[in-house]
N, C-alpha and C. Protein backbone atom coordinates (compact mmCIF):
# COMPACT_ATOMS: atom_id res chain seq x y z
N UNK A 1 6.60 -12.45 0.50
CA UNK A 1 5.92 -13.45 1.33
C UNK A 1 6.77 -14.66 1.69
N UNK A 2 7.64 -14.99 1.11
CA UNK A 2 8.52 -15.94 1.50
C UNK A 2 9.53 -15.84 2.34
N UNK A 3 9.94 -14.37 2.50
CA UNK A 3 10.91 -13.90 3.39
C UNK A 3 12.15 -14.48 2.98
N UNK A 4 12.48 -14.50 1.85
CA UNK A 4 13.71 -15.07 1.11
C UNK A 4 14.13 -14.04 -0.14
N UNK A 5 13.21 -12.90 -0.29
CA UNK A 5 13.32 -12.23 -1.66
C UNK A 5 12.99 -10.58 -1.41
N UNK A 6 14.10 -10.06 -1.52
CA UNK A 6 13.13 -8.37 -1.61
C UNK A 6 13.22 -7.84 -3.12
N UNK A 7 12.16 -7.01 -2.78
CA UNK A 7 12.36 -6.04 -4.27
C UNK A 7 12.50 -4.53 -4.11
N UNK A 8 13.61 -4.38 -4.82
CA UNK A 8 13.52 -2.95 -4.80
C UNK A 8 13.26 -2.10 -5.99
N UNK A 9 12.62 -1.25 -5.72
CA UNK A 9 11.80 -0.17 -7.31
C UNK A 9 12.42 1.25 -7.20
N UNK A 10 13.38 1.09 -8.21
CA UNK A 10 13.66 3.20 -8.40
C UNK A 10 12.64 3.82 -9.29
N UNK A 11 12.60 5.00 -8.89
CA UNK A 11 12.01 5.46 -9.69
C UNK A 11 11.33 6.15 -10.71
N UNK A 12 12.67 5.35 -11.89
CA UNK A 12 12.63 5.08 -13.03
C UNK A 12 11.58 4.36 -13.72
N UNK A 13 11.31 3.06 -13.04
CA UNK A 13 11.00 2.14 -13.01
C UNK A 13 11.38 0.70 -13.34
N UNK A 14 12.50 0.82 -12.90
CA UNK A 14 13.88 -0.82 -13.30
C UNK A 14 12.86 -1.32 -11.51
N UNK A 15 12.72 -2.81 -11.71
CA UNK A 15 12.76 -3.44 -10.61
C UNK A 15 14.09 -3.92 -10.36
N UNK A 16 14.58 -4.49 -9.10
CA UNK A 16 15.66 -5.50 -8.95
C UNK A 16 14.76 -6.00 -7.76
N UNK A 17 15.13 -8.07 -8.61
CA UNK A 17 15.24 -8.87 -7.37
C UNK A 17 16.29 -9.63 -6.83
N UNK A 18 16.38 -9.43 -5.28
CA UNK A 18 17.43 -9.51 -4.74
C UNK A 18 16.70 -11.20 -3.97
N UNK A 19 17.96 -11.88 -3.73
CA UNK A 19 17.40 -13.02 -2.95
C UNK A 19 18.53 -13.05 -1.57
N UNK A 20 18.09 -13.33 -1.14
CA UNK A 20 18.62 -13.26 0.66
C UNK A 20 19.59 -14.67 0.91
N UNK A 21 20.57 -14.75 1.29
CA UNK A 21 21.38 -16.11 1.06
C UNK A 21 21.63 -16.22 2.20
N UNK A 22 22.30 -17.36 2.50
CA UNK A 22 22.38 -17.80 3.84
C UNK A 22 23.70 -16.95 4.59
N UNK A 23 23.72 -16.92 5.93
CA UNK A 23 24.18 -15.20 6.77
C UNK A 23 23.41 -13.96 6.13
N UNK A 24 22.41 -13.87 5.65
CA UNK A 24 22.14 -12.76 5.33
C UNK A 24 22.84 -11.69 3.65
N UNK A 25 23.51 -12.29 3.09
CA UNK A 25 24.31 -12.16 2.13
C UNK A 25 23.19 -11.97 0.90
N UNK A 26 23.18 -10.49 0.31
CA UNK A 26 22.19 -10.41 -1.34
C UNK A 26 22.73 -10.23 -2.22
N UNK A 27 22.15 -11.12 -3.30
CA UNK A 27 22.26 -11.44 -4.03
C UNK A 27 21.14 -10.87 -5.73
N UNK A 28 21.55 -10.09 -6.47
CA UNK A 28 20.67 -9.87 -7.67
C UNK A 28 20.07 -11.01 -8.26
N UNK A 29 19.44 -11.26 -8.79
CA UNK A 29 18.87 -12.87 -9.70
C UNK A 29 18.11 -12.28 -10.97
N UNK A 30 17.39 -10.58 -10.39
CA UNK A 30 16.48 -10.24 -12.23
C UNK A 30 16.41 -8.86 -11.59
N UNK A 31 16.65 -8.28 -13.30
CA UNK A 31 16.16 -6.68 -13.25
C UNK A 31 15.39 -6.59 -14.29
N UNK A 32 14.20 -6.05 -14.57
CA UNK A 32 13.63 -5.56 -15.35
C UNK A 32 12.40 -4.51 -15.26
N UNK A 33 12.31 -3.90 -16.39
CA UNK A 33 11.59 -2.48 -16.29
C UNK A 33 10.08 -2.63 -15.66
N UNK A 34 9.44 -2.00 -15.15
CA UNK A 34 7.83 -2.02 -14.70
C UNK A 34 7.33 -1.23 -15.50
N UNK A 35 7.70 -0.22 -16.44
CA UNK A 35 6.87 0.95 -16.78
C UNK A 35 6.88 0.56 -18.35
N UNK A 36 5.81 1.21 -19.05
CA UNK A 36 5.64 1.08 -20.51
C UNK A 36 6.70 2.00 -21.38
N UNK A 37 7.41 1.72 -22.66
CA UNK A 37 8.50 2.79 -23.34
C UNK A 37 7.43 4.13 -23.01
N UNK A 38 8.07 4.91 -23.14
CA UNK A 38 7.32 6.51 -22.79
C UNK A 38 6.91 7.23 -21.71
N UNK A 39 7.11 6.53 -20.86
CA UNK A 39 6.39 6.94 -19.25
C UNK A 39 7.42 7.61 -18.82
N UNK A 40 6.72 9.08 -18.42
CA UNK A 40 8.07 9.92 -18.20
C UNK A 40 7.38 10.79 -16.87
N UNK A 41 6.54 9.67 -15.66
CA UNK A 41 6.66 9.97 -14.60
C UNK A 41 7.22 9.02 -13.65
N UNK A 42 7.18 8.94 -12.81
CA UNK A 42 8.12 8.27 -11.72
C UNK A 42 7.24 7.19 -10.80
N UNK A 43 7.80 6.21 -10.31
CA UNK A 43 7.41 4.69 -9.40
C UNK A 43 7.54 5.72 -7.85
N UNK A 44 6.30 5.82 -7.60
CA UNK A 44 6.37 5.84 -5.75
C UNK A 44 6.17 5.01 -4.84
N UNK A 45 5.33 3.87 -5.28
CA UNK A 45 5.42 2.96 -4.55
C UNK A 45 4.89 1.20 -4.88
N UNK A 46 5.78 0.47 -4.49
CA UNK A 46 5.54 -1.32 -4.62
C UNK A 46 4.49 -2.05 -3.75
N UNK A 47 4.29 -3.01 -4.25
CA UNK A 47 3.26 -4.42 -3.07
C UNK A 47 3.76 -5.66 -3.84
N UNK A 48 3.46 -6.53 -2.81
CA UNK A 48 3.83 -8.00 -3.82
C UNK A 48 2.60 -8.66 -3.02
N UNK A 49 2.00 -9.24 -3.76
CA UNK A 49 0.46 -10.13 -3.60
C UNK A 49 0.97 -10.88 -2.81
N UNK A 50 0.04 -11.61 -2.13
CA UNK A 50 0.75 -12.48 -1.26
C UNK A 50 1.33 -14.12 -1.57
N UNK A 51 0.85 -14.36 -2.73
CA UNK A 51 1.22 -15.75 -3.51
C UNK A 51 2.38 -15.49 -4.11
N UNK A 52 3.01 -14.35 -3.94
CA UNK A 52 4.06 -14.13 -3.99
C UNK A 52 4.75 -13.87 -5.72
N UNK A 53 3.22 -13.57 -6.04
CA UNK A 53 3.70 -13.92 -7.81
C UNK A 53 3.45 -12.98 -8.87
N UNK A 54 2.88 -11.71 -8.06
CA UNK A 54 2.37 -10.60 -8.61
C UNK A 54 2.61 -9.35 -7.87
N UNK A 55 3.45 -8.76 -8.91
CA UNK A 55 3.66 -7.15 -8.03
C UNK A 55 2.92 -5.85 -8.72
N UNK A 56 2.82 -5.23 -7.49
CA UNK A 56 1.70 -3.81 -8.10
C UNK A 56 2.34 -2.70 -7.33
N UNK A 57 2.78 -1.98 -8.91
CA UNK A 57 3.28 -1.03 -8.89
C UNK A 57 2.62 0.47 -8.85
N UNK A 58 2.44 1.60 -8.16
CA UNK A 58 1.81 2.74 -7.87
C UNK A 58 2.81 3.37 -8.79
N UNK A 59 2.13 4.70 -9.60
CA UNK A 59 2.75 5.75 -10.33
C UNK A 59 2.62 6.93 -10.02
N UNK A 60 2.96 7.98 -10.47
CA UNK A 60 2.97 9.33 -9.96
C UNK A 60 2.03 9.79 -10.68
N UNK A 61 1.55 9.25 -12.27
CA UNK A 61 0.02 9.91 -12.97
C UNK A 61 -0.80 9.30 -12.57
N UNK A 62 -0.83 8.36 -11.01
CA UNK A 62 -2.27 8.02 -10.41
C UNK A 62 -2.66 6.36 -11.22
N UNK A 63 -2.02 6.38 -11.46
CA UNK A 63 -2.49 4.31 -12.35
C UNK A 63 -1.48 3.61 -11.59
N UNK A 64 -1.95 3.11 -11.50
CA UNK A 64 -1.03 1.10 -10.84
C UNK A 64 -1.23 0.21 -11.98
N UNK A 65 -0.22 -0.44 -11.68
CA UNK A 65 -0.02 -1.36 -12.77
C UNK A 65 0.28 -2.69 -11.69
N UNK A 66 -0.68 -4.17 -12.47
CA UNK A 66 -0.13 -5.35 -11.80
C UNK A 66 0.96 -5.98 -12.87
N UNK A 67 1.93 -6.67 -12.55
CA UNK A 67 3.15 -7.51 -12.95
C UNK A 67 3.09 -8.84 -12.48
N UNK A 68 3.14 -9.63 -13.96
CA UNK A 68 2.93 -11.25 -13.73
C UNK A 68 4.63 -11.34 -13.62
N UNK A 69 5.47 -11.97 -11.72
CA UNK A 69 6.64 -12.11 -11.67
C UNK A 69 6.91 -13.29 -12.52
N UNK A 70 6.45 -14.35 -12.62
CA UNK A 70 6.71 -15.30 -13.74
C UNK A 70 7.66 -15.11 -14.79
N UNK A 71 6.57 -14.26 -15.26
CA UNK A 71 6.73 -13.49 -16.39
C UNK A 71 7.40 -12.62 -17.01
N UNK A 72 7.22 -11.73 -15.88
CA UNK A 72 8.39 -10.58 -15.81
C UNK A 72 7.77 -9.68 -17.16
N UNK A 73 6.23 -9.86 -16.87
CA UNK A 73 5.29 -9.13 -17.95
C UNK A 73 4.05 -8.40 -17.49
N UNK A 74 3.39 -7.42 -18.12
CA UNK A 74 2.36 -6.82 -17.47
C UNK A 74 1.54 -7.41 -17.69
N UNK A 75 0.12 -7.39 -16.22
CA UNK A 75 -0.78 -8.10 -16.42
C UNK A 75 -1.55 -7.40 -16.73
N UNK A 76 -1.86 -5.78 -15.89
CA UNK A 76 -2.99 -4.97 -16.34
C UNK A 76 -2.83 -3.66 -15.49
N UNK A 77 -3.30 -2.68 -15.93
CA UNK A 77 -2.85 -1.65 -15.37
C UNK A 77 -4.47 -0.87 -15.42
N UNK A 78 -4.58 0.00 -13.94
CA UNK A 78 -5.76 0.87 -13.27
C UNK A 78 -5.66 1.83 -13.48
N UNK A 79 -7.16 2.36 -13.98
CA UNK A 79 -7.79 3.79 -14.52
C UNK A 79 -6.60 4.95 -13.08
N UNK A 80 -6.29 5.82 -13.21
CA UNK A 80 -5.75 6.91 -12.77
C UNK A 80 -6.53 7.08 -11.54
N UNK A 81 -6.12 7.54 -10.53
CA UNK A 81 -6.86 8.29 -9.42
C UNK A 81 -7.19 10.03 -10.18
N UNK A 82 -8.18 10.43 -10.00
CA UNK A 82 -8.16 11.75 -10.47
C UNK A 82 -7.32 12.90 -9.74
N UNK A 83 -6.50 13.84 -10.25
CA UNK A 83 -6.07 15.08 -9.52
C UNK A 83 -5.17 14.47 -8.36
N UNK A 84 -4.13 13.08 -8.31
CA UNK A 84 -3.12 12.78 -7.05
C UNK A 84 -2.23 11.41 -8.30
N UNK A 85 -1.30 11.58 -6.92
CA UNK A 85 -0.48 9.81 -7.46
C UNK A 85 -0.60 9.29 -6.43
N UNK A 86 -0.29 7.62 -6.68
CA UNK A 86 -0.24 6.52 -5.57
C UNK A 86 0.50 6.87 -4.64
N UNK A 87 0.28 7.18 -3.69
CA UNK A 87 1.46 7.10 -2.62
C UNK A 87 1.50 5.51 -1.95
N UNK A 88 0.49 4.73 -1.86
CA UNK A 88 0.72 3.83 -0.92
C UNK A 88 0.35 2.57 -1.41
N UNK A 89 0.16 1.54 -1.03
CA UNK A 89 -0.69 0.52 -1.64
C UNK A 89 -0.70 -1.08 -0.94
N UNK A 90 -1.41 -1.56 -0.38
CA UNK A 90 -1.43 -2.70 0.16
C UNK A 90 -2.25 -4.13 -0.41
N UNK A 91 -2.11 -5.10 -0.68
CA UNK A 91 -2.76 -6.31 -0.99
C UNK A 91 -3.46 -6.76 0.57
N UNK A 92 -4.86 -7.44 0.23
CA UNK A 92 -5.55 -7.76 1.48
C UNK A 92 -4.86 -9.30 1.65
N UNK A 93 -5.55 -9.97 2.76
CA UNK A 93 -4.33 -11.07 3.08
C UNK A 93 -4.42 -11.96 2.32
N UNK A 94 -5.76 -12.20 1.05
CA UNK A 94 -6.27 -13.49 0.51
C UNK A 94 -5.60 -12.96 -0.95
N UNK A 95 -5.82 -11.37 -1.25
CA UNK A 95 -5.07 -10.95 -2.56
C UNK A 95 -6.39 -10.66 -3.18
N UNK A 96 -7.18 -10.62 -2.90
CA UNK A 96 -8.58 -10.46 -3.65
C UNK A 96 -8.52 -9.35 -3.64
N UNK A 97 -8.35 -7.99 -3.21
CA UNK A 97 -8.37 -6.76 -3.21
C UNK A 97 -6.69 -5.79 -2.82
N UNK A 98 -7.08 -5.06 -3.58
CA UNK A 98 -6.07 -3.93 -3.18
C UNK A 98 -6.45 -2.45 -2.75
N UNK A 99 -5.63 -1.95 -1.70
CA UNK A 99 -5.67 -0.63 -1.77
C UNK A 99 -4.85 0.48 -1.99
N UNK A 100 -5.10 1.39 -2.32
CA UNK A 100 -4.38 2.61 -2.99
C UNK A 100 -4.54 4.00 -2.10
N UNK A 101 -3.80 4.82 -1.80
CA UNK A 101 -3.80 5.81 -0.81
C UNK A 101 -3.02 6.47 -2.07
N UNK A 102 -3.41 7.99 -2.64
CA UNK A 102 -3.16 9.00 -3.07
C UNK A 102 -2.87 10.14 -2.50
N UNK A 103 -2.35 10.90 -2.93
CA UNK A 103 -1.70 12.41 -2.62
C UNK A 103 -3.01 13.44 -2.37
N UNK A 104 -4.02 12.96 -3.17
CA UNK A 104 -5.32 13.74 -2.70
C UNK A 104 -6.02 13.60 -1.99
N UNK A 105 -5.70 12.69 -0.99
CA UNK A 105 -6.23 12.17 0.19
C UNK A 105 -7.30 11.24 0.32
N UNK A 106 -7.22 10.34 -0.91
CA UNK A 106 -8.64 9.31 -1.74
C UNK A 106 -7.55 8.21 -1.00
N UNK A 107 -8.81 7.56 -0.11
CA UNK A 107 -8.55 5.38 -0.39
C UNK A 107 -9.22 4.70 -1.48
N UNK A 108 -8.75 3.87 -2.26
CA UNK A 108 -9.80 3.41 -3.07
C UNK A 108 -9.45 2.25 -2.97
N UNK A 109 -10.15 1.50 -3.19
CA UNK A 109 -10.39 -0.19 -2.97
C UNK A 109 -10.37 -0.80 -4.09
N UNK A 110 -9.62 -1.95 -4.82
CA UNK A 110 -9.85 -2.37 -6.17
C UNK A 110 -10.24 -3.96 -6.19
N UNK A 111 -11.18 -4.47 -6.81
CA UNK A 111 -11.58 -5.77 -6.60
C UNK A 111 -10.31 -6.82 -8.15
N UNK A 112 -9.47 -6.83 -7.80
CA UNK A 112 -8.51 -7.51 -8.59
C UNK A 112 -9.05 -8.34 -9.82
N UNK A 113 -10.36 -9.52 -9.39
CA UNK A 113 -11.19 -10.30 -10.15
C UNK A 113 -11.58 -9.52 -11.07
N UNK A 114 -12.59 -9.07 -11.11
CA UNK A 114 -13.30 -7.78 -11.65
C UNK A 114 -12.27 -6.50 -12.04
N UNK A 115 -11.43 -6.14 -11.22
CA UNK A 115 -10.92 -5.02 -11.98
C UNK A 115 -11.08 -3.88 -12.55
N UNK A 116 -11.88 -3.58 -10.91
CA UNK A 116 -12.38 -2.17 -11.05
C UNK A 116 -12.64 -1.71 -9.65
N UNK A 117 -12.70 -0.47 -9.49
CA UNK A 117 -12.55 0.38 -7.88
C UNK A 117 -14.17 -0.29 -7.19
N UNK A 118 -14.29 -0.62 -6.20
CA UNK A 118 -15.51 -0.90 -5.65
C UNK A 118 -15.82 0.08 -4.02
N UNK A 119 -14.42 0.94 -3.86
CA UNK A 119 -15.04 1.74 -2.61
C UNK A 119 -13.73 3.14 -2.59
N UNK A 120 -14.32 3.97 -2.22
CA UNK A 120 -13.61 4.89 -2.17
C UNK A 120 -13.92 5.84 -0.54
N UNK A 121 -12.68 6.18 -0.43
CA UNK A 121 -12.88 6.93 1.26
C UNK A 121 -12.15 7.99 1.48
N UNK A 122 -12.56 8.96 2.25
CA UNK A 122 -11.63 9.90 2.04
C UNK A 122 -11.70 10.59 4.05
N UNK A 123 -10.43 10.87 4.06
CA UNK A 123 -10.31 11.12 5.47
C UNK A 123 -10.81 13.02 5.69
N UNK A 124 -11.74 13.02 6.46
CA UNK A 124 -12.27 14.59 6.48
C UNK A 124 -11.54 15.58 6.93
N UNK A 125 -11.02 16.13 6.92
CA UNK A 125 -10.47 17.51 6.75
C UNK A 125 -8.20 16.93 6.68
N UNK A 126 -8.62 15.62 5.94
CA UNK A 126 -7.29 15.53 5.87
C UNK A 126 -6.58 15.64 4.60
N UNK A 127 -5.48 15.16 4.27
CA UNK A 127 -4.50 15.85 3.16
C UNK A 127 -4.48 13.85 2.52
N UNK A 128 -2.95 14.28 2.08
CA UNK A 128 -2.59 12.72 1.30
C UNK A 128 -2.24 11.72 1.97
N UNK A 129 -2.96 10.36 1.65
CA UNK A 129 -2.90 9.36 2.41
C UNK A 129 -1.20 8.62 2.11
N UNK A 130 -0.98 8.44 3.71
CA UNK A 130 0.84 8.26 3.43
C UNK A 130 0.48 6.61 3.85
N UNK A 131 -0.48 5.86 4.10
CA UNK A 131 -0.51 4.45 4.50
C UNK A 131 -1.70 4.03 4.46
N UNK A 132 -1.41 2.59 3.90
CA UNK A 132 -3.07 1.73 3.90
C UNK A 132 -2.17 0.70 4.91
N UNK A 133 -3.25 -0.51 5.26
CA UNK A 133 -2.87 -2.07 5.66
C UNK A 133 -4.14 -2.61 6.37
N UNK A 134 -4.30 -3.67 4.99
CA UNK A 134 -5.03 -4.76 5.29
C UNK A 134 -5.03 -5.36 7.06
N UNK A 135 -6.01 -5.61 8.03
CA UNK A 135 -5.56 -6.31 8.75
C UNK A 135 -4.76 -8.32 8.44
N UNK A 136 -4.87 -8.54 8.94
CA UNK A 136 -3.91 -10.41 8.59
C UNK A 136 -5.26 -10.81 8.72
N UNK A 137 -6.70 -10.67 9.52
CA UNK A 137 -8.08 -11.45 9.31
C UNK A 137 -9.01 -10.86 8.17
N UNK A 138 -8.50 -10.00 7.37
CA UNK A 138 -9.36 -9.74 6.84
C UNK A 138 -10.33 -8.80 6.84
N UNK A 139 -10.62 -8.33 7.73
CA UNK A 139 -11.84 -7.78 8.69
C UNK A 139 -11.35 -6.18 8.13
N UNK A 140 -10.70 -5.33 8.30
CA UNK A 140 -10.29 -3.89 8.17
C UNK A 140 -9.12 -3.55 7.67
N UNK A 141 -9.06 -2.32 7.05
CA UNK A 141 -8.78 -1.74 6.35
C UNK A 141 -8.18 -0.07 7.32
N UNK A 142 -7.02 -0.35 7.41
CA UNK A 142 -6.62 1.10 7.94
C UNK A 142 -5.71 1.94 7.46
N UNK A 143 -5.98 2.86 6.88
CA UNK A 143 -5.10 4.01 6.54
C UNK A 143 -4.95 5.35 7.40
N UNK A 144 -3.91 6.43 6.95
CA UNK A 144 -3.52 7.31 7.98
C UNK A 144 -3.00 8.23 6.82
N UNK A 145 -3.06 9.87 7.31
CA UNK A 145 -3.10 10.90 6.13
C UNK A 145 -1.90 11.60 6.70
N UNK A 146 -1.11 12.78 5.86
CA UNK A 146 -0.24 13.52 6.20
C UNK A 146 -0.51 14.32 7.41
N UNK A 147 -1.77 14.52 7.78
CA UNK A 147 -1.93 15.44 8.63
C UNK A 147 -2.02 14.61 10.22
N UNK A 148 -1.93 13.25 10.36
CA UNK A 148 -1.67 12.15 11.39
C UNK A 148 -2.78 11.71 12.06
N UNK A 149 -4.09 11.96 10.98
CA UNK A 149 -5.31 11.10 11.14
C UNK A 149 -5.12 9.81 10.79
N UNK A 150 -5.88 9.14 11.83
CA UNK A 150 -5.66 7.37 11.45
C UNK A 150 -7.02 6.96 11.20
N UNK A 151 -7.91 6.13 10.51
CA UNK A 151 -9.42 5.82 10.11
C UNK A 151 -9.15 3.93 10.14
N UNK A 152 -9.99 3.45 10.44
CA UNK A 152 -9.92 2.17 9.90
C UNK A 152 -11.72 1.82 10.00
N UNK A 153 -11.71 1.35 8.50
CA UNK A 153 -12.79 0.80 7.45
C UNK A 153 -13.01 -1.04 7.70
N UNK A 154 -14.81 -0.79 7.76
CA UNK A 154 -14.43 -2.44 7.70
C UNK A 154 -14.72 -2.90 6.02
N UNK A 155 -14.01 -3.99 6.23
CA UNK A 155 -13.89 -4.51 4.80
C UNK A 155 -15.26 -5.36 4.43
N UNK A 156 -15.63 -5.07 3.36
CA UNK A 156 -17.03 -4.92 2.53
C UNK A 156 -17.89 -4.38 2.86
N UNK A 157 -17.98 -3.16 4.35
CA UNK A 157 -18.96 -2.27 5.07
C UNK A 157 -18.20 -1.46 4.69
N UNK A 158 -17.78 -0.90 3.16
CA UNK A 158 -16.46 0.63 3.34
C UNK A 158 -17.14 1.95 4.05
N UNK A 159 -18.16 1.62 4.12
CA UNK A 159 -18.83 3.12 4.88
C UNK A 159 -18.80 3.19 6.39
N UNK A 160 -18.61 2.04 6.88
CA UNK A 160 -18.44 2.13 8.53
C UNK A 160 -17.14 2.15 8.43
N UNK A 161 -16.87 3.51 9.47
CA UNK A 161 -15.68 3.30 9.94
C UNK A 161 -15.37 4.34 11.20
N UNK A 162 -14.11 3.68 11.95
CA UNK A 162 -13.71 4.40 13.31
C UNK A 162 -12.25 5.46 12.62
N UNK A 163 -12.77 6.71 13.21
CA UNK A 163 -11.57 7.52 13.56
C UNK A 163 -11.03 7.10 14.72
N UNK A 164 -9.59 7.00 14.97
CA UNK A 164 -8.48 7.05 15.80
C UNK A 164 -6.87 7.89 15.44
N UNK A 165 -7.50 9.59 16.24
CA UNK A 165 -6.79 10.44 16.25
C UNK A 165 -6.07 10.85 18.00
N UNK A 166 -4.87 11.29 17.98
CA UNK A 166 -3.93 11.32 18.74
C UNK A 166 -4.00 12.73 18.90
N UNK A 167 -4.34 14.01 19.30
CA UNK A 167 -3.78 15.15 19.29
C UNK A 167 -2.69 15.42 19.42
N UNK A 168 -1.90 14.80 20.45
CA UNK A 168 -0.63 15.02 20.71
C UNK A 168 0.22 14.33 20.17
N UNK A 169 0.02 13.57 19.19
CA UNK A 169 0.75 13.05 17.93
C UNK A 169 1.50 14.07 16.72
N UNK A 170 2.50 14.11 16.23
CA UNK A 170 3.13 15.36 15.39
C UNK A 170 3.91 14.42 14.41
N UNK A 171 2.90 15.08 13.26
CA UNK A 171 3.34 14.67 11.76
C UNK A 171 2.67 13.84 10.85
N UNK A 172 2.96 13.25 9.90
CA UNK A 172 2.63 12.71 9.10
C UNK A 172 2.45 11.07 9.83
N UNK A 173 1.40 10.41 9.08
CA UNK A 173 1.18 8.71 9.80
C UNK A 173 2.37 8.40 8.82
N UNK A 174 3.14 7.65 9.48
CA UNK A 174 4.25 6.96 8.67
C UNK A 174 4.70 5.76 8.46
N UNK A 175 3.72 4.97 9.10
CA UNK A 175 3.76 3.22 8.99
C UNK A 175 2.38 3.09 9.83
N UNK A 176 1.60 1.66 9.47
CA UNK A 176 0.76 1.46 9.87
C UNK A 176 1.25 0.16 10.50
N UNK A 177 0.52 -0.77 11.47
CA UNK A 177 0.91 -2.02 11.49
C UNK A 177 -0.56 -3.10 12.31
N UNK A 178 -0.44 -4.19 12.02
CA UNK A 178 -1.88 -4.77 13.05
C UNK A 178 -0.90 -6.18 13.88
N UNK A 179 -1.53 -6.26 15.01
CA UNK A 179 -0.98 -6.97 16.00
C UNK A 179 -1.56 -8.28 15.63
N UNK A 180 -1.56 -9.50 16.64
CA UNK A 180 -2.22 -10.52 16.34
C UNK A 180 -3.58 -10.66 16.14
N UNK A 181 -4.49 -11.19 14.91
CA UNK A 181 -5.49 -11.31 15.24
C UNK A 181 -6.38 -9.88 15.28
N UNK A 182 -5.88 -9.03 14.63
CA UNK A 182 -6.00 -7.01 14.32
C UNK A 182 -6.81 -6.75 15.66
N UNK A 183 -6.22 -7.48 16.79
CA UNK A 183 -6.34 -6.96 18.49
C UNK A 183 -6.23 -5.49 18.66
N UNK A 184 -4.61 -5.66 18.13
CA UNK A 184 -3.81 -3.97 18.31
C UNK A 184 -3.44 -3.45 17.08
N UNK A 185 -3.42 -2.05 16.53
CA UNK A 185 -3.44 -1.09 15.81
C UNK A 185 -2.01 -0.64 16.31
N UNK A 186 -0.71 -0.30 15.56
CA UNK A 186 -0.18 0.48 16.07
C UNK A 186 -0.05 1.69 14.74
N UNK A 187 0.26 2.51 14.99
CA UNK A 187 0.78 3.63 14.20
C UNK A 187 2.22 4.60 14.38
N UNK A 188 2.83 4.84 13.32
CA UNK A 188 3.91 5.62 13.46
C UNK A 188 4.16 6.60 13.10
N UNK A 189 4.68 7.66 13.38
CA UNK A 189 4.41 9.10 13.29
C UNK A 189 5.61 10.00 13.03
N UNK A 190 6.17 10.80 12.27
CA UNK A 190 7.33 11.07 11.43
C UNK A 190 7.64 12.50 12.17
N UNK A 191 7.19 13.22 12.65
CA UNK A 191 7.85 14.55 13.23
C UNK A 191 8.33 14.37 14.68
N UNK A 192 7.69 13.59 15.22
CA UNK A 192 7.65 13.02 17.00
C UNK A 192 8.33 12.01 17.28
N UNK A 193 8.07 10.72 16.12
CA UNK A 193 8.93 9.68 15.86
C UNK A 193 8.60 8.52 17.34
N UNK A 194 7.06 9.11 17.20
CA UNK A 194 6.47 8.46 18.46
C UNK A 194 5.86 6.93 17.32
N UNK A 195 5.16 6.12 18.41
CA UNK A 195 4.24 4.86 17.76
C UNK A 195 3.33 4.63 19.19
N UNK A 196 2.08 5.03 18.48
CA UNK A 196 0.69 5.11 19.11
C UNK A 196 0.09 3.71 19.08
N UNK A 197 -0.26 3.31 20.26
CA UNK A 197 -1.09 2.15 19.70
C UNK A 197 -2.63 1.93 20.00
N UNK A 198 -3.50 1.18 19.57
CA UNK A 198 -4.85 1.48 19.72
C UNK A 198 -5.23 -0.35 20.22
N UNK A 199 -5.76 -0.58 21.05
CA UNK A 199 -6.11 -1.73 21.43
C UNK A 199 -7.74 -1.98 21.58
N UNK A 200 -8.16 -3.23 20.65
CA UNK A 200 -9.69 -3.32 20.35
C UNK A 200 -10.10 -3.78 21.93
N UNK A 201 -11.03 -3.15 21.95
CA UNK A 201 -11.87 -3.60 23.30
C UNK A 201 -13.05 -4.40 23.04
């Protein structure tokens, strides 16, 4: 969130943070592990909250784990998705919620406060969700599955929601993105290497 810091996650689970110097020049500043001694599956995917002070890490046995950066300590780690791993994971824009996109084609919604799943969604006749993203107002929730269905959920209505499918789209959804003001929807697409966009009327 500062646009001064990336992180990168192997997955092992060593973080490195890198800080961005002036011309563009990186720089290491901290490495340390995300995973507990014994974890002998693999990091698929990162988020960093937007206060910039907490990262949540997705696993391959389906649990996320949050990380106090402070700290450089765990804060708490989420019950498993059943039968998938994290593939994806996004913080909403305030940080009050997260979402999780699995290999079994489950969205699930986590209320951070509370600390526990409060919505779950699943795209119909699709496969594993390769993308979530918060809109920047708040308002929706859009993810997109291997098979290059796109859905977007409104946020605290998880049961309403619009399909926006492309037929002539080929491949997997492979980035999601929201325009100003979640006006425009775009989507990106990995076999075609096209980017669809959807504009609210």
């Amino acid at each position: 969130p500062t646009g001064q810091h990336i992180f990168v996650a192997t997955e092992s689970g060593m973080i490195h943070l890198l800080v961005v110097e002036a011309g563009g020049e990186l720089t290491e500043v901290a490495l340390f592990s995300c995973v507990e001694k014994g974890f002998d599956g693999t990091i698929t995917t990162i988020g960093v909250h937007p206060d910039g002070l907490i990262l949540g890490v997705g696993r391959s046995d389906g649990k996320f784990s949050l990380y106090d950066l402070s700290t450089q300590t765990l804060a708490a780690t989420f019950d498993p998705v059943e039968g998938g791993q994290i593939i994806c994971m996004d913080f909403s824009e305030k940080g009050l919620h997260i979402a999780t996109g699995s290999s079994n084609g489950q969205v699930t919604v986590w209320d951070l406060r509370k600390q526990k799943s409060i919505a779950t969604m699943i795209i119909e006749g699709g496969t594993g969700i390769e993308c979530a993203r918060f809109c920047p107002t708040g308002k929706f929730l859009a993810y997109g599955d291997s098979e290059g269905h796109v859905s977007v959920t409104v946020v605290k209505e998880w049961g309403v929601k619009v399909e926006m499918n492309d037929s002539t789209a080929k491949g997997k959804v492979s980035g999601l993105a929201w325009g100003k003001e979640a006006s425009v929807l775009y989507a990106s697409y990995s076999e075609d290497r096209s980017v669809r966009l959807w504009e609210k009327k």
